[in-house]
Protein backbone atom coordinates (compact mmCIF):
# COMPACT_ATOMS: atom_id res chain seq x y z
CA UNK A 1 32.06 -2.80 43.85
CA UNK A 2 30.09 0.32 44.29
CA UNK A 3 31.15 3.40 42.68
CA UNK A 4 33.86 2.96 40.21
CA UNK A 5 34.31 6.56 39.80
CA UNK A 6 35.26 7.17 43.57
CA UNK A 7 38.58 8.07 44.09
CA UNK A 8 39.85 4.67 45.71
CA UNK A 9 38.66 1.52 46.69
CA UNK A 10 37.32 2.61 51.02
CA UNK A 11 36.61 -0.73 51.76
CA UNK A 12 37.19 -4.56 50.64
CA UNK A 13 35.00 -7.76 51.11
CA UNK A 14 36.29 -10.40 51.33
CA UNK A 15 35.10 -13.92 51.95
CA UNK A 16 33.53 -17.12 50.08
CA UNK A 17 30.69 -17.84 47.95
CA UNK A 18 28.67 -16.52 50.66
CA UNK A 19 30.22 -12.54 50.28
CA UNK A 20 29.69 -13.53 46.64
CA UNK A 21 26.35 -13.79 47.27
CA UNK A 22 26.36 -10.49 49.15
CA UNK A 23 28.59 -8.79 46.48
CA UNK A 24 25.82 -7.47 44.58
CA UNK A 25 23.42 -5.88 47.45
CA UNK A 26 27.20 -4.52 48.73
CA UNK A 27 27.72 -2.69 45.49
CA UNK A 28 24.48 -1.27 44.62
CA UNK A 29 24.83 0.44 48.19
CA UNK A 30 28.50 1.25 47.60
CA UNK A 31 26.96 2.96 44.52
CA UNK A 32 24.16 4.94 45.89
CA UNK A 33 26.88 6.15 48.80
CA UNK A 34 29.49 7.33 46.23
CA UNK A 35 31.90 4.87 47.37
CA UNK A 36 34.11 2.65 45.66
CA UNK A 37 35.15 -1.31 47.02
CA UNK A 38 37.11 -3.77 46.01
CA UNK A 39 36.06 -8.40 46.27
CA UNK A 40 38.52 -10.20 47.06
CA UNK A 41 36.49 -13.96 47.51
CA UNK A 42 37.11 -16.82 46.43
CA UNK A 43 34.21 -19.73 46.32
CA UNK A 44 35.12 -22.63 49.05
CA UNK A 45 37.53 -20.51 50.88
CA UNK A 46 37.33 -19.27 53.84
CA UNK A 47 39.43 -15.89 55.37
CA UNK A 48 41.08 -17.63 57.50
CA UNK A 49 44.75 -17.27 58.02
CA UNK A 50 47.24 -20.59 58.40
CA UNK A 51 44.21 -22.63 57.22
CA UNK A 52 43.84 -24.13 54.16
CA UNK A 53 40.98 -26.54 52.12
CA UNK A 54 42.60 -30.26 51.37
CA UNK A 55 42.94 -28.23 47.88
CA UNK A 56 45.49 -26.22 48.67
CA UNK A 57 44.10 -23.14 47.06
CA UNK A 58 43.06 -21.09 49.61
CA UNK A 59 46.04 -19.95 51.72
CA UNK A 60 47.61 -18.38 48.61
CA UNK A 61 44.56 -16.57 47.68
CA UNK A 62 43.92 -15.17 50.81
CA UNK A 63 47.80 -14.15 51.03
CA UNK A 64 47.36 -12.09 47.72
CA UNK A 65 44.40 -10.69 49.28
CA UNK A 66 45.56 -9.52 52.29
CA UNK A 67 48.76 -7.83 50.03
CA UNK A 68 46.29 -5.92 48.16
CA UNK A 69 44.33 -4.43 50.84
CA UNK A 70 47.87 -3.64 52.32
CA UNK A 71 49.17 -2.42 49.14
CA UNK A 72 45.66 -0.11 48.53
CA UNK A 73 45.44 0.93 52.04
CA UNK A 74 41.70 -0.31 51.82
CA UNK A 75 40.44 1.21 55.88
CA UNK A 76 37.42 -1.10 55.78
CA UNK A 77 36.91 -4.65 55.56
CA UNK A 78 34.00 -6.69 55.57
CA UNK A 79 34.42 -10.42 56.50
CA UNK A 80 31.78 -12.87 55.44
CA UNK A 81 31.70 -16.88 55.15
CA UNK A 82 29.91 -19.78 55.95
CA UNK A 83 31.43 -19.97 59.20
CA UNK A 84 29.71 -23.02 60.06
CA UNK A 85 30.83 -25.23 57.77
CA UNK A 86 34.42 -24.60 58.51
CA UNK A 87 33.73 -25.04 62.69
CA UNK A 88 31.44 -27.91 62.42
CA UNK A 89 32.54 -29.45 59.14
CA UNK A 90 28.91 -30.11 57.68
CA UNK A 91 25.45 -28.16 56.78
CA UNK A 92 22.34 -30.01 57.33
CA UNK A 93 23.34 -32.96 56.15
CA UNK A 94 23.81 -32.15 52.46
CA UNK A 95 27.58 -31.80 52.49
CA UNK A 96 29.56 -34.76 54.42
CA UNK A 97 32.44 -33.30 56.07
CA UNK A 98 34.79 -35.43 53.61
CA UNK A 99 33.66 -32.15 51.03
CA UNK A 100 34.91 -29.79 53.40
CA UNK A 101 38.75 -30.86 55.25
CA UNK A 102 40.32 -28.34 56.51
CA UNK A 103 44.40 -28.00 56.55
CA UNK A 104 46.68 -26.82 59.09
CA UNK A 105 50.52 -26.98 58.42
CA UNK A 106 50.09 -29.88 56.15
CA UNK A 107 47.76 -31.99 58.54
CA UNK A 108 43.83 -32.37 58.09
CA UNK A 109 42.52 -30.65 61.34
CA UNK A 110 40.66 -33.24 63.23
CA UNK A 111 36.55 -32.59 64.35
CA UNK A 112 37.82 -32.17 67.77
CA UNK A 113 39.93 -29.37 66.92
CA UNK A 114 37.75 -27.75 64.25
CA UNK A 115 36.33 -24.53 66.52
CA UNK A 116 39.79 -23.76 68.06
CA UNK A 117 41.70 -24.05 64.81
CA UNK A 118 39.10 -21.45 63.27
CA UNK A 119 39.26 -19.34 66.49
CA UNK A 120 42.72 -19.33 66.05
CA UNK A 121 43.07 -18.71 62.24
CA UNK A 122 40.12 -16.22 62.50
CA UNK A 123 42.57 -14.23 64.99
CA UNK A 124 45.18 -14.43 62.39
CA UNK A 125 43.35 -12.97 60.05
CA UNK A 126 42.20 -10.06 62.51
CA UNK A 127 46.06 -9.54 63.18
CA UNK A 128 47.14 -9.14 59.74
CA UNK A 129 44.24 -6.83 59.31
CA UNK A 130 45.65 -4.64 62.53
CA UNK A 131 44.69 -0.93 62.15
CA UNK A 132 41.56 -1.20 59.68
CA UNK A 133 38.32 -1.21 60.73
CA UNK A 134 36.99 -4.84 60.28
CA UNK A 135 32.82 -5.82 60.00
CA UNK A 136 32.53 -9.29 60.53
CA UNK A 137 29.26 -11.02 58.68
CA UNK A 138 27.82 -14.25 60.38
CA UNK A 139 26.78 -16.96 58.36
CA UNK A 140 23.72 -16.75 55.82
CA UNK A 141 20.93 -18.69 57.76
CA UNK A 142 21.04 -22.05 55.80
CA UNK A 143 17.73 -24.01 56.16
CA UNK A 144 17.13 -27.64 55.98
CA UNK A 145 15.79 -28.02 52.62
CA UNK A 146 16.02 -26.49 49.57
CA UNK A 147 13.93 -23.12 48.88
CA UNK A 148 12.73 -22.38 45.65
């Protein structure tokens, strides 16, 4: 993102397909500031540590993330998902919940635990980003039908 010519990568984004979304207004920003930053989303995943889709893709991703902004020493990151969906477990109505389980040591995390398990994981992730300076991005306002 940004700059490739800048030194280093100052800052990392990382998140789902909504800081995909924002990748590309991110980098032509990065640009015009002279910086250079590094995406580390994945689609459906969210940043959240010790929480996992039903997939079982996510945890690992984030993992390798989180080891490359260590292993940069990125001093920025930006966090950005559709936090929503991961507390509540639906949109407006489009996606049942059954699209969107959530997993917690090997057990689906029940609706009455959603919020707390994201609390909790989204405090994970803060800890194991300890001594950068972390943004965190709220949700991109969803509306209930489909604009063209």
């Amino acid at each position: 993102l940004g700059d490739p010519t800048a030194a280093r990568p100052t800052f990392a984004f990382l998140g789902d397909s909504h800081a995909w979304a924002m990748a590309p207004g991110l980098s032509t920003l990065a640009a015009e500031a002279g910086v250079q930053g590094i995406y580390l989303g994945r689609v459906g995943c969210p940043p959240l540590l010790d929480v996992d889709r039903a997939t079982g893709t996510c945890a690992a991703a984030l993992d390798a993330s989180l080891a490359r902004i260590r292993a940069l020493d990125v001093p920025e990151v930006i966090l950005v998902a559709r936090w929503a969906i991961y507390t509540t477990g639906h949109d407006y109505g489009r996606h049942p919940w059954a699209l969107y389980p959530l997993v917690r040591k090997g057990r689906t995390i029940p609706e009455d635990e959603r919020d707390a398990a994201v609390a909790a994981a989204l405090s994970g992730t803060l800890d194991a980003l300890a001594g950068r300076r972390v943004t965190l991005i709220f949700s991109v306002p969803e509306l209930r039908f489909s604009v063209p």
